[in-house]
PDB file of N, CA and C in Angstrom:
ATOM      1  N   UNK A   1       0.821  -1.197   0.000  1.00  0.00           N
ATOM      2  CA  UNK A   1       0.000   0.000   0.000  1.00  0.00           C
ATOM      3  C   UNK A   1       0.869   1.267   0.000  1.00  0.00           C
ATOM      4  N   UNK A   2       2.137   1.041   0.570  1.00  0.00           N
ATOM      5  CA  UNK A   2       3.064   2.378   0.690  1.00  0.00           C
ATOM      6  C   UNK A   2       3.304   2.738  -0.766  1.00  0.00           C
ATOM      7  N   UNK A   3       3.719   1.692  -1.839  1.00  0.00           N
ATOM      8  CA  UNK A   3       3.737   2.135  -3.003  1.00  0.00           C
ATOM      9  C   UNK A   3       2.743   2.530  -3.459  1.00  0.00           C
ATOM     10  N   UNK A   4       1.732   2.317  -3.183  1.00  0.00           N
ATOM     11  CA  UNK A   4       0.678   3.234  -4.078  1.00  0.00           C
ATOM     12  C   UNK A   4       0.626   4.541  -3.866  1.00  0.00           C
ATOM     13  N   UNK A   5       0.750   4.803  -2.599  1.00  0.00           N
ATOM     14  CA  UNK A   5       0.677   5.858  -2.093  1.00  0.00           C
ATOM     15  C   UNK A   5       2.064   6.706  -2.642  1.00  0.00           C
ATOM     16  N   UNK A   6       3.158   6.309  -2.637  1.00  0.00           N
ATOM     17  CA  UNK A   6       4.027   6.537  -3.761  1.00  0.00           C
ATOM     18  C   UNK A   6       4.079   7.463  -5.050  1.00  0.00           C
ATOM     19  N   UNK A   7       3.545   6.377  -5.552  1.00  0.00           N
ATOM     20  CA  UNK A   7       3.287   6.840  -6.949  1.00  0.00           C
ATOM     21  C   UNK A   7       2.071   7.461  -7.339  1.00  0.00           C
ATOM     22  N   UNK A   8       1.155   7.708  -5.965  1.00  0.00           N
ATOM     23  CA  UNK A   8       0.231   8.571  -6.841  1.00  0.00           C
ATOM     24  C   UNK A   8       0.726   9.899  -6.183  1.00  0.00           C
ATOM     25  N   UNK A   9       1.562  10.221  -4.993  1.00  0.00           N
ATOM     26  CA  UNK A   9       2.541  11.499  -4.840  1.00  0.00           C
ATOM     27  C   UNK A   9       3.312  11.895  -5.856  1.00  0.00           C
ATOM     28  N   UNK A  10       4.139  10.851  -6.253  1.00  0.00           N
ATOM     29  CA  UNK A  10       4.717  11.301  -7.347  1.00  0.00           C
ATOM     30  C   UNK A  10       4.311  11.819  -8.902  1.00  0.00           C
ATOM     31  N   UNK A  11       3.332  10.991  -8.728  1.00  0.00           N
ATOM     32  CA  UNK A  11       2.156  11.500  -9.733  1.00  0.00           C
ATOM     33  C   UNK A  11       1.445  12.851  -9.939  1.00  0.00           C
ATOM     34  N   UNK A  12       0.895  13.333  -8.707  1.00  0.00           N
ATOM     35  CA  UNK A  12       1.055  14.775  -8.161  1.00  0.00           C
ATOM     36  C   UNK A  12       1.492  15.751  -8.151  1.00  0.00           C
ATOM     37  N   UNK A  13       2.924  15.197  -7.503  1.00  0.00           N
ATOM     38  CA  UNK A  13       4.284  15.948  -7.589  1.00  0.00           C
ATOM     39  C   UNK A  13       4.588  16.551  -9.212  1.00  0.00           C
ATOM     40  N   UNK A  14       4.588  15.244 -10.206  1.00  0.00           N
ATOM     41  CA  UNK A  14       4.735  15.943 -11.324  1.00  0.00           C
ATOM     42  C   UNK A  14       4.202  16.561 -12.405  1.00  0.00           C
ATOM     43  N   UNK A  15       2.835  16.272 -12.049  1.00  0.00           N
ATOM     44  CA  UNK A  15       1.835  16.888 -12.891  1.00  0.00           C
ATOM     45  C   UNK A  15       1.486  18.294 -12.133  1.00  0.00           C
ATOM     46  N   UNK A  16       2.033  18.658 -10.742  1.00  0.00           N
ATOM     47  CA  UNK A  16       1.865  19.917 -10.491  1.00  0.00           C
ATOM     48  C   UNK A  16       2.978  20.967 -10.704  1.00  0.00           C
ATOM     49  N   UNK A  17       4.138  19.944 -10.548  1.00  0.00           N
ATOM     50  CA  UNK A  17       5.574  21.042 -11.512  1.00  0.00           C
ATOM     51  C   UNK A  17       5.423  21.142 -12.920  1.00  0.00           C
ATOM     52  N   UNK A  18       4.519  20.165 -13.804  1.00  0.00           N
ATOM     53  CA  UNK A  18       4.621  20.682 -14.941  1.00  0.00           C
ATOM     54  C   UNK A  18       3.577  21.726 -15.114  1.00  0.00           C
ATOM     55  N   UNK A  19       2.448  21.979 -14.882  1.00  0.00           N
ATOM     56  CA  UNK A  19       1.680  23.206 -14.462  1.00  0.00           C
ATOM     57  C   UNK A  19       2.362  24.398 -14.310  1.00  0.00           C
ATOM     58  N   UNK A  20       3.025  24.126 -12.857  1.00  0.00           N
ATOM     59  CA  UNK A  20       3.842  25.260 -12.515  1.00  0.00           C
ATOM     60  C   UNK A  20       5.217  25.791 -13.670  1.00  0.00           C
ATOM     61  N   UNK A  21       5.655  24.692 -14.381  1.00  0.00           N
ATOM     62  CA  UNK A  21       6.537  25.091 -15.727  1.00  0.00           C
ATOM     63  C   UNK A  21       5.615  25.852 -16.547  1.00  0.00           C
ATOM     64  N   UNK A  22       4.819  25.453 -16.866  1.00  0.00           N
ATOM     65  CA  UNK A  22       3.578  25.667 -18.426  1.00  0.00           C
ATOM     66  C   UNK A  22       3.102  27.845 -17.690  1.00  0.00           C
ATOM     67  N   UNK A  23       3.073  27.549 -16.467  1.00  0.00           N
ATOM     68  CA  UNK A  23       2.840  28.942 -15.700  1.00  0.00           C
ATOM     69  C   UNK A  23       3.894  29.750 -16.170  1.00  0.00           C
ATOM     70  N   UNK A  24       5.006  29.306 -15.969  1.00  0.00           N
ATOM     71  CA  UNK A  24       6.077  30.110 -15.686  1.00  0.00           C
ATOM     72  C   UNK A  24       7.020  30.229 -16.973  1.00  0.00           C
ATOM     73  N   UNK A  25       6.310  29.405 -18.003  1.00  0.00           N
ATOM     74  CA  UNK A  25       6.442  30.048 -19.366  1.00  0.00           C
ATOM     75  C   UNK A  25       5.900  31.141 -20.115  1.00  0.00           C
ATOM     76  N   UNK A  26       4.512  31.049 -19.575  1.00  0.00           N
ATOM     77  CA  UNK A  26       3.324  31.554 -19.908  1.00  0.00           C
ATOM     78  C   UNK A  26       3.740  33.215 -19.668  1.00  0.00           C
ATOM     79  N   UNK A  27       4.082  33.062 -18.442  1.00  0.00           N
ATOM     80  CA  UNK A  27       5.146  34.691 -17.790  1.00  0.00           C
ATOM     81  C   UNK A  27       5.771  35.174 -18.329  1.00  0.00           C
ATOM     82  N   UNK A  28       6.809  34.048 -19.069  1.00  0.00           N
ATOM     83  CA  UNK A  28       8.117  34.966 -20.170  1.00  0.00           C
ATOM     84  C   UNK A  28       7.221  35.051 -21.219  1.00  0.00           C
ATOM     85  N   UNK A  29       6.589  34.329 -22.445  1.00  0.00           N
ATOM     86  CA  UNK A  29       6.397  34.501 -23.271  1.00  0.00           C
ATOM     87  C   UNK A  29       5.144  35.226 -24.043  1.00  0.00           C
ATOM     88  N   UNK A  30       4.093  35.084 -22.947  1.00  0.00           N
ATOM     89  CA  UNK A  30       3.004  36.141 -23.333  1.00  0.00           C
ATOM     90  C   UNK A  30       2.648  37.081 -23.497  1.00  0.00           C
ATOM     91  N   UNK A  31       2.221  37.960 -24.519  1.00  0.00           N
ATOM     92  CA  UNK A  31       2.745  39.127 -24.928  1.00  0.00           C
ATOM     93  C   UNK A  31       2.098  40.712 -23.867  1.00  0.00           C
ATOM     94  N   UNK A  32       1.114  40.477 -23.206  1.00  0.00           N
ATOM     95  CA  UNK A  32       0.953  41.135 -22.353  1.00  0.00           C
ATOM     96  C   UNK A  32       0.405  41.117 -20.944  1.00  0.00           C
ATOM     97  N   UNK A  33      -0.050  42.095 -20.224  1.00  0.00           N
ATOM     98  CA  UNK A  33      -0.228  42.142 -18.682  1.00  0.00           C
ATOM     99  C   UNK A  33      -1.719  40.363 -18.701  1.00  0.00           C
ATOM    100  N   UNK A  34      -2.638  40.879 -19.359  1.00  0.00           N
ATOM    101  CA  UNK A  34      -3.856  40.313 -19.538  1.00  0.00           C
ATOM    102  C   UNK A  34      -3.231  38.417 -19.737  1.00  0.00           C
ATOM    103  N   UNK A  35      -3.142  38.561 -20.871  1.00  0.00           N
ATOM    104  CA  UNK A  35      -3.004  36.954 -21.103  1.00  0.00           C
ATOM    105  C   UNK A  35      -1.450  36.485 -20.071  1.00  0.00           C
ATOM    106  N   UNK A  36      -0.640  37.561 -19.471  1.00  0.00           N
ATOM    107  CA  UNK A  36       0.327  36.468 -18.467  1.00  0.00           C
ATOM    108  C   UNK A  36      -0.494  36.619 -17.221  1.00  0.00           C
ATOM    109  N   UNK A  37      -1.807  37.572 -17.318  1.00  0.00           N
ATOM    110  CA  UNK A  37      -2.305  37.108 -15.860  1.00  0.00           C
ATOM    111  C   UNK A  37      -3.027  35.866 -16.096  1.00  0.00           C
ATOM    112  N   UNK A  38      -3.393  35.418 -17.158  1.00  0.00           N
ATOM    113  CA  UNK A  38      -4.175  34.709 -17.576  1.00  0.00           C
ATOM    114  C   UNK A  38      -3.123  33.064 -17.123  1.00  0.00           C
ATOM    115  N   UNK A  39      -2.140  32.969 -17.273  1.00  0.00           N
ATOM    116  CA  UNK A  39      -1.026  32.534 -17.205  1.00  0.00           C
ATOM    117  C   UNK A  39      -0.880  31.848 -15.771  1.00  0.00           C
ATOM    118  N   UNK A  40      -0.649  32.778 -15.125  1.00  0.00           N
ATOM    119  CA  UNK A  40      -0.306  32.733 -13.831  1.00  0.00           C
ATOM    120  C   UNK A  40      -1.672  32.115 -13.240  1.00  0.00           C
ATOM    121  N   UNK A  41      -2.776  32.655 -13.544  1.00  0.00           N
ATOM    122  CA  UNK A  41      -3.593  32.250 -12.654  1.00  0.00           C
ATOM    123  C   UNK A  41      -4.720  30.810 -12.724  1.00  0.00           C
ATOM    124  N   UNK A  42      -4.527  30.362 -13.571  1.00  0.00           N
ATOM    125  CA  UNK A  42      -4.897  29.574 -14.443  1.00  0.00           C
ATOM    126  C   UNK A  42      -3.934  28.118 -13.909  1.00  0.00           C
ATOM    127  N   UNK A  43      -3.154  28.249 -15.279  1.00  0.00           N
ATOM    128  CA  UNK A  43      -1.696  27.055 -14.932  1.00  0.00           C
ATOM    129  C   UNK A  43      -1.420  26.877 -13.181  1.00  0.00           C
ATOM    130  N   UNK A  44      -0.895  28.371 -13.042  1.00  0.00           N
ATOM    131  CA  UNK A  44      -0.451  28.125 -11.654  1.00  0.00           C
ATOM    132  C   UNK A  44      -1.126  27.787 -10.606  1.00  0.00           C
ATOM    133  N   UNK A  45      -2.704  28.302 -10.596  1.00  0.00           N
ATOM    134  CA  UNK A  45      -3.513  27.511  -9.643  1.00  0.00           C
ATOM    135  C   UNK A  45      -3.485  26.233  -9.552  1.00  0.00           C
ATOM    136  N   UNK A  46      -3.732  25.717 -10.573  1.00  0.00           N
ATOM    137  CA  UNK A  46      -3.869  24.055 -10.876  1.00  0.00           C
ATOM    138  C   UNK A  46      -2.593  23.178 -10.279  1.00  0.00           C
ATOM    139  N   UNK A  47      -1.096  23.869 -10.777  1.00  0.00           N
ATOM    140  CA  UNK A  47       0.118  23.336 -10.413  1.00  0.00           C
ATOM    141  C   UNK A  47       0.120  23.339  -9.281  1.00  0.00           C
ATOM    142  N   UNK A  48      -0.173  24.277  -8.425  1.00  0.00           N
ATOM    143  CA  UNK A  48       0.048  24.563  -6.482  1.00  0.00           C
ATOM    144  C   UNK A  48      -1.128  24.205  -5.845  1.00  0.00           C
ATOM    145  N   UNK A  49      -2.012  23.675  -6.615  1.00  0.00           N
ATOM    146  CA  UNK A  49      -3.472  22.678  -5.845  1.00  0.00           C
ATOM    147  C   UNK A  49      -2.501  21.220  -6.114  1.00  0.00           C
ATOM    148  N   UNK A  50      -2.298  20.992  -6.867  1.00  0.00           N
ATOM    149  CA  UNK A  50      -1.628  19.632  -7.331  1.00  0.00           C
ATOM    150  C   UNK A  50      -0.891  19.353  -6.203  1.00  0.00           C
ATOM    151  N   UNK A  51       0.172  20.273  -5.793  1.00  0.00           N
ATOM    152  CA  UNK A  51       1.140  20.481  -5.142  1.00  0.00           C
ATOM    153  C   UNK A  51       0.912  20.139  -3.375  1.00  0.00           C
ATOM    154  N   UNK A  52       0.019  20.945  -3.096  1.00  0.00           N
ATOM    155  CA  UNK A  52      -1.047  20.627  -1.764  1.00  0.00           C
ATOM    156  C   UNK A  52      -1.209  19.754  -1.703  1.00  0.00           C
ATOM    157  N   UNK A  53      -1.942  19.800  -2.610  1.00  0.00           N
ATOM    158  CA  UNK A  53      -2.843  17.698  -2.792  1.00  0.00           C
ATOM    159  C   UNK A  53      -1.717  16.490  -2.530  1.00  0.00           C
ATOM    160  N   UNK A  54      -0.227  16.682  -3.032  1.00  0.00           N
ATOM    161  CA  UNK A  54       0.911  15.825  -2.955  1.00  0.00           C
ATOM    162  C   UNK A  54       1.225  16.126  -1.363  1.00  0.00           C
ATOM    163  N   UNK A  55       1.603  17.307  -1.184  1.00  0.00           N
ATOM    164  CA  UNK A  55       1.709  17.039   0.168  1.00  0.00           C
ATOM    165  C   UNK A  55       0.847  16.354   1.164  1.00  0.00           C
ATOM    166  N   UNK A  56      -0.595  16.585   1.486  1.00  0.00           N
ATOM    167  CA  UNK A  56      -1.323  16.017   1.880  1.00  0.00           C
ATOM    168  C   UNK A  56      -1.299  14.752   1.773  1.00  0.00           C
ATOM    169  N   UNK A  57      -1.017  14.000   0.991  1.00  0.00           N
ATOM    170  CA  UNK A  57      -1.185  12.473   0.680  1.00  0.00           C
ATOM    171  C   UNK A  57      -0.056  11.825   0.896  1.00  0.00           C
ATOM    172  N   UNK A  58       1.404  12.427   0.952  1.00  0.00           N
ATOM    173  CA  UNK A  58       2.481  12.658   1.356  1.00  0.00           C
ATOM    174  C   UNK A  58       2.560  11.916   2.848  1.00  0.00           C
ATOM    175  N   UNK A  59       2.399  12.924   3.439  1.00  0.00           N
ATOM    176  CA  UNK A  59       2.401  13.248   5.002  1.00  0.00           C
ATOM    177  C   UNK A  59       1.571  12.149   5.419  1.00  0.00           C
ATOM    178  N   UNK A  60       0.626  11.205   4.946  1.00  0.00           N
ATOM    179  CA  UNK A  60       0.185   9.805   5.817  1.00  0.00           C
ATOM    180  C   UNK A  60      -0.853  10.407   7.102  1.00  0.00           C
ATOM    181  N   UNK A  61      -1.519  11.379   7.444  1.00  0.00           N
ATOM    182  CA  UNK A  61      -1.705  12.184   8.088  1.00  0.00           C
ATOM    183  C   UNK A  61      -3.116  12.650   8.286  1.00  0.00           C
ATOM    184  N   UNK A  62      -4.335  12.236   8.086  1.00  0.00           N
ATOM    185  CA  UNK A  62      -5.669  12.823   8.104  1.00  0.00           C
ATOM    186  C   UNK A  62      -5.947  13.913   8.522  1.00  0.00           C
ATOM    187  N   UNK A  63      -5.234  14.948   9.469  1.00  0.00           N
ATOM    188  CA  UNK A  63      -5.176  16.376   9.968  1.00  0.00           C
ATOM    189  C   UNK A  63      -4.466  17.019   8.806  1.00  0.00           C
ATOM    190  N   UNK A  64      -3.435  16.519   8.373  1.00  0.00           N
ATOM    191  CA  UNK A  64      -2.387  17.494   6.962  1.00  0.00           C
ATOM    192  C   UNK A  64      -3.519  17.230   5.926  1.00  0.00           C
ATOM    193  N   UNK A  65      -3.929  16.216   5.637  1.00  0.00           N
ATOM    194  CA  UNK A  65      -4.439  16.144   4.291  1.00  0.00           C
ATOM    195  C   UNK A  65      -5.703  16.943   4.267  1.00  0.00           C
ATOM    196  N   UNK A  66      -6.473  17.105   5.536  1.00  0.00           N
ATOM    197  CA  UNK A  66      -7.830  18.298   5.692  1.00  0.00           C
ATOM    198  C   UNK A  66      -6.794  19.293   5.082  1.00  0.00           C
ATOM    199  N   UNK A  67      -5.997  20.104   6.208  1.00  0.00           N
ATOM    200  CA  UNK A  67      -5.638  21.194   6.032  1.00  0.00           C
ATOM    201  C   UNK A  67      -5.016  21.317   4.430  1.00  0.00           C
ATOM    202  N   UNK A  68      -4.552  20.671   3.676  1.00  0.00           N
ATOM    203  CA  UNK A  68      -4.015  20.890   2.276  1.00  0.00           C
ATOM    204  C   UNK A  68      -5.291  20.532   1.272  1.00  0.00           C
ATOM    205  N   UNK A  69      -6.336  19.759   1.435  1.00  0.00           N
ATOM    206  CA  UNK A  69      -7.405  20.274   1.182  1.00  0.00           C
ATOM    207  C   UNK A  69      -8.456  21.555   1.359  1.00  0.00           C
ATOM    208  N   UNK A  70      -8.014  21.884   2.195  1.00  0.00           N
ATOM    209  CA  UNK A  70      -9.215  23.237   2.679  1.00  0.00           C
ATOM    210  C   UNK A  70      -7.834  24.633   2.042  1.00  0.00           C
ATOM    211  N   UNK A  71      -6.977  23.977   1.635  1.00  0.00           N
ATOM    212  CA  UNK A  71      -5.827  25.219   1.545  1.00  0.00           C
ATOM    213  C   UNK A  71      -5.997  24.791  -0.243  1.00  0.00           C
ATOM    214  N   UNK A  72      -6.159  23.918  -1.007  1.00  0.00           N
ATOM    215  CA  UNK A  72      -6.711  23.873  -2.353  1.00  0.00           C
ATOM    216  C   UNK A  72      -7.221  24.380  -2.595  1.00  0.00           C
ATOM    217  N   UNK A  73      -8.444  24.190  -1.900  1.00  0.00           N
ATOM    218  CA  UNK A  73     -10.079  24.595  -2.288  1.00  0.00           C
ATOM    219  C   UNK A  73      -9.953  26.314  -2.135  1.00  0.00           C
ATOM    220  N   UNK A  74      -9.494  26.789  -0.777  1.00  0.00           N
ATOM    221  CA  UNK A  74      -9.320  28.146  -0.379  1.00  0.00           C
ATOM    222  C   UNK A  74      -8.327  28.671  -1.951  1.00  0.00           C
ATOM    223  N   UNK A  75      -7.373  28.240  -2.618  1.00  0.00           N
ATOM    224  CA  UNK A  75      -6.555  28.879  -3.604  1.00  0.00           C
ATOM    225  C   UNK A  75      -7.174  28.689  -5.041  1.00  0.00           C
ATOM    226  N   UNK A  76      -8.178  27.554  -4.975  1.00  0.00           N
ATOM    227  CA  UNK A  76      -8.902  27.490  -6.103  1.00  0.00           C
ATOM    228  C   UNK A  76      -9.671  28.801  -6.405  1.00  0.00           C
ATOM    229  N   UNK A  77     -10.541  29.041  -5.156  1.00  0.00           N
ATOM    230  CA  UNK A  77     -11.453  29.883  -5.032  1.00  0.00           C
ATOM    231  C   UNK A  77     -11.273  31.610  -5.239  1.00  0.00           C
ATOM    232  N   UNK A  78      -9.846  31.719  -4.942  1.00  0.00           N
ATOM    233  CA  UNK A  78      -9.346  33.173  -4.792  1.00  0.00           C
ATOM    234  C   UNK A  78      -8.401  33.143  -5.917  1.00  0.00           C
ATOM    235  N   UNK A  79      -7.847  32.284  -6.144  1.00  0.00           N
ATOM    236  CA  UNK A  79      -6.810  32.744  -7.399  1.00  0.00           C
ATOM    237  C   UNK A  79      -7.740  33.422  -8.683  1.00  0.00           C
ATOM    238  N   UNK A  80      -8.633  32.979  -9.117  1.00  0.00           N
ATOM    239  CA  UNK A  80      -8.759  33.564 -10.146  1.00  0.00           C
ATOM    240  C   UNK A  80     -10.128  34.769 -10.453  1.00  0.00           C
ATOM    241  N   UNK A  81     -10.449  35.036  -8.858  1.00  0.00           N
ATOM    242  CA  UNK A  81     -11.345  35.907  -8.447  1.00  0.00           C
ATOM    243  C   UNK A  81     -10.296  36.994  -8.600  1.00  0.00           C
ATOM    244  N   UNK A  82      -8.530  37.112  -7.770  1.00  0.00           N
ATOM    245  CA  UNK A  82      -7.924  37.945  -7.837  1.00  0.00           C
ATOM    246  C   UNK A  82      -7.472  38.690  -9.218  1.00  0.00           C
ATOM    247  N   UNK A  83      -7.138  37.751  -9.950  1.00  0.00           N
ATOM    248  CA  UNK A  83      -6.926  37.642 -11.121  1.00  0.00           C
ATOM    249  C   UNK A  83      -7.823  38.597 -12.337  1.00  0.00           C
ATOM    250  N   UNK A  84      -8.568  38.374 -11.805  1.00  0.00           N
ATOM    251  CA  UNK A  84      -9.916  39.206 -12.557  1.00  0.00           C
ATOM    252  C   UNK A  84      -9.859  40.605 -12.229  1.00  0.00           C
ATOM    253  N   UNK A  85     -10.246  40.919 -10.919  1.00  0.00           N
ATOM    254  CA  UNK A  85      -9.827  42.391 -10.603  1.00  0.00           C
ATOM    255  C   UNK A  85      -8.391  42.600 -10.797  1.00  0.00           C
ATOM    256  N   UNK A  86      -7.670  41.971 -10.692  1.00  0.00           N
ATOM    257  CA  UNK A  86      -6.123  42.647 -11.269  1.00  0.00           C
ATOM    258  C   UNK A  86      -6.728  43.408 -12.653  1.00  0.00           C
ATOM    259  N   UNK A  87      -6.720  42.268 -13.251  1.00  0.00           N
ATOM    260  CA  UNK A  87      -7.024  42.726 -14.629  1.00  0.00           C
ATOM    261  C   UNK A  87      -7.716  44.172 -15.122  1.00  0.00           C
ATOM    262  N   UNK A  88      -9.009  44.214 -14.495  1.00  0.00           N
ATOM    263  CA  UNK A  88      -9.975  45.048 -14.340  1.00  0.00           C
ATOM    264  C   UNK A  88      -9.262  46.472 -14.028  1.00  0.00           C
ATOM    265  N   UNK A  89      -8.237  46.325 -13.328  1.00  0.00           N
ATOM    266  CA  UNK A  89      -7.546  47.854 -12.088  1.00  0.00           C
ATOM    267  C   UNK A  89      -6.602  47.964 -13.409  1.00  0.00           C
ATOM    268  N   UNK A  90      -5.988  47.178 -14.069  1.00  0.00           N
ATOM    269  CA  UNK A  90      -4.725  47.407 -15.053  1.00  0.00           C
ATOM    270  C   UNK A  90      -5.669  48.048 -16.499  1.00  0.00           C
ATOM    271  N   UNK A  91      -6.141  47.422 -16.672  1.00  0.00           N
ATOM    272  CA  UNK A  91      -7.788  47.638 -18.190  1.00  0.00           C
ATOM    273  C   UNK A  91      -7.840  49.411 -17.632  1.00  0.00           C
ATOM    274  N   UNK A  92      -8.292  49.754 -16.516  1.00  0.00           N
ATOM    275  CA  UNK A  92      -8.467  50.934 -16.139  1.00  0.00           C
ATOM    276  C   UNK A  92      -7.251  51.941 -15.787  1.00  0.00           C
ATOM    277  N   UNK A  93      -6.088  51.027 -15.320  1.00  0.00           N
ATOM    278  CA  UNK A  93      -5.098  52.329 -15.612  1.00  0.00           C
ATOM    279  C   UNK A  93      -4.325  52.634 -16.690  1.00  0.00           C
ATOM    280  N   UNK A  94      -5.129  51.817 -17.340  1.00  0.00           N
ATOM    281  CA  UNK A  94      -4.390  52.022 -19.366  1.00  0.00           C
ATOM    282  C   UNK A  94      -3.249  51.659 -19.716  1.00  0.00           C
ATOM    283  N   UNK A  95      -3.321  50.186 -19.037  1.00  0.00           N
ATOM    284  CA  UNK A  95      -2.133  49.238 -19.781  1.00  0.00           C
ATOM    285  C   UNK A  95      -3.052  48.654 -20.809  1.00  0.00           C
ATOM    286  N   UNK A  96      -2.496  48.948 -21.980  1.00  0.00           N
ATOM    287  CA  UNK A  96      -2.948  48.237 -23.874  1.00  0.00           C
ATOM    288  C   UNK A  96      -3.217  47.067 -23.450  1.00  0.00           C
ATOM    289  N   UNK A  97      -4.250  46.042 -24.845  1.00  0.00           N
ATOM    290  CA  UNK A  97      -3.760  44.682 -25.161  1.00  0.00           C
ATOM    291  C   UNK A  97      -2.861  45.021 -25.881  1.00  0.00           C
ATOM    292  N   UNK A  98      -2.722  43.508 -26.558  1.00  0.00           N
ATOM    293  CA  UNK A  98      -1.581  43.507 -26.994  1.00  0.00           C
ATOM    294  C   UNK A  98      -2.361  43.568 -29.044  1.00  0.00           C
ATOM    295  N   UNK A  99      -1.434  43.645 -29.597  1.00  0.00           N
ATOM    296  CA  UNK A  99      -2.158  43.608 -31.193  1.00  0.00           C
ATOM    297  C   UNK A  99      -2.516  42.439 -31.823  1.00  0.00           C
ATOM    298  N   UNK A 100      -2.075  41.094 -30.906  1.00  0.00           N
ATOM    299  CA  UNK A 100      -2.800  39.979 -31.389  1.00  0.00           C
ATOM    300  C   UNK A 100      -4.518  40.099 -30.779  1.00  0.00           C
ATOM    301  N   UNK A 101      -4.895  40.463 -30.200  1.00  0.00           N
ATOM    302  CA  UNK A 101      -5.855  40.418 -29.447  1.00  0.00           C
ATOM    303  C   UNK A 101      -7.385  40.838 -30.034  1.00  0.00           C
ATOM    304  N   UNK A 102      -8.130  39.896 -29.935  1.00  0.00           N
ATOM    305  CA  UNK A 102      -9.683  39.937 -30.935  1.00  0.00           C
ATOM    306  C   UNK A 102     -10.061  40.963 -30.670  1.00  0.00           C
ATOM    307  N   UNK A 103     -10.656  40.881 -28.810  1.00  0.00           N
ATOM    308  CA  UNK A 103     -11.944  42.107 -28.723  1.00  0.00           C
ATOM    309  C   UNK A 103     -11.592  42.242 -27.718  1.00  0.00           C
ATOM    310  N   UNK A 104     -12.063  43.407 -27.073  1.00  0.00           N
ATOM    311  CA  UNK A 104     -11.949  43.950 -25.540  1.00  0.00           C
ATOM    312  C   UNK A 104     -13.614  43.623 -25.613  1.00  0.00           C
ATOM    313  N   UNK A 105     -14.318  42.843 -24.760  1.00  0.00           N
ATOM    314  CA  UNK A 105     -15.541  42.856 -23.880  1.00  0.00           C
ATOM    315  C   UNK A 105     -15.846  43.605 -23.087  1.00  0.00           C
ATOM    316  N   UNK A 106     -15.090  44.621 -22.727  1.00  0.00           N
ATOM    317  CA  UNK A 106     -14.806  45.231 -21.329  1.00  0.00           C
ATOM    318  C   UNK A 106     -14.923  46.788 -22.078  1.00  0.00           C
ATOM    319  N   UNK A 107     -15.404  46.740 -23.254  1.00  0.00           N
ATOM    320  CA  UNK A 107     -15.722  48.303 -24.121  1.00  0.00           C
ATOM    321  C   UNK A 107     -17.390  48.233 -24.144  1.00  0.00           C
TER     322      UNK A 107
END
């Protein structure tokens, strides 16, 4: 049973660093404020819930694994609520899209 438990950490483990890579590309290469918030909050939520979730299952622990559950759910919930008003405060202090960009909704 320890191996299972194993490999579905490790499983975790790496499907939440590759998230957190795919994030932290998303940062260098996207051409503006909007789509790298889009980036960050998105990818990176998912990678650092993953991440929780490994620890929790990790640790062998029914008290850690609440708390890295209720600390998921809590980063699920706010990451991309924040994300939005970022956006919204930047849209309004007149940072551009970028010129690939279809439509502003927000006109």
């Amino acid at each position: 049973m320890d191996v299972v438990f194993a490999i579905f950490t490790a499983i975790l483990i790496l499907g939440g660093a590759a998230f957190a890579l795919v994030a932290a590309i998303g940062l260098n290469r996207f051409p503006d404020v909007y789509s790298r918030m889009h980036a960050a909050s998105k990818a990176g939520t998912v990678g650092s819930g993953l991440l929780l979730l490994a620890v929790g299952v990790h640790s062998g622990e029914l008290s850690v694994l609440a708390r890295a559950l209720a600390g998921f759910f809590f980063f699920v919930l706010t990451a991309p609520v924040s994300a939005h008003l970022l956006a919204i405060a930047a849209l309004k202090a007149g940072y551009s899209m970028s010129d690939k960009t279809v439509t502003n909704e927000m006109e």
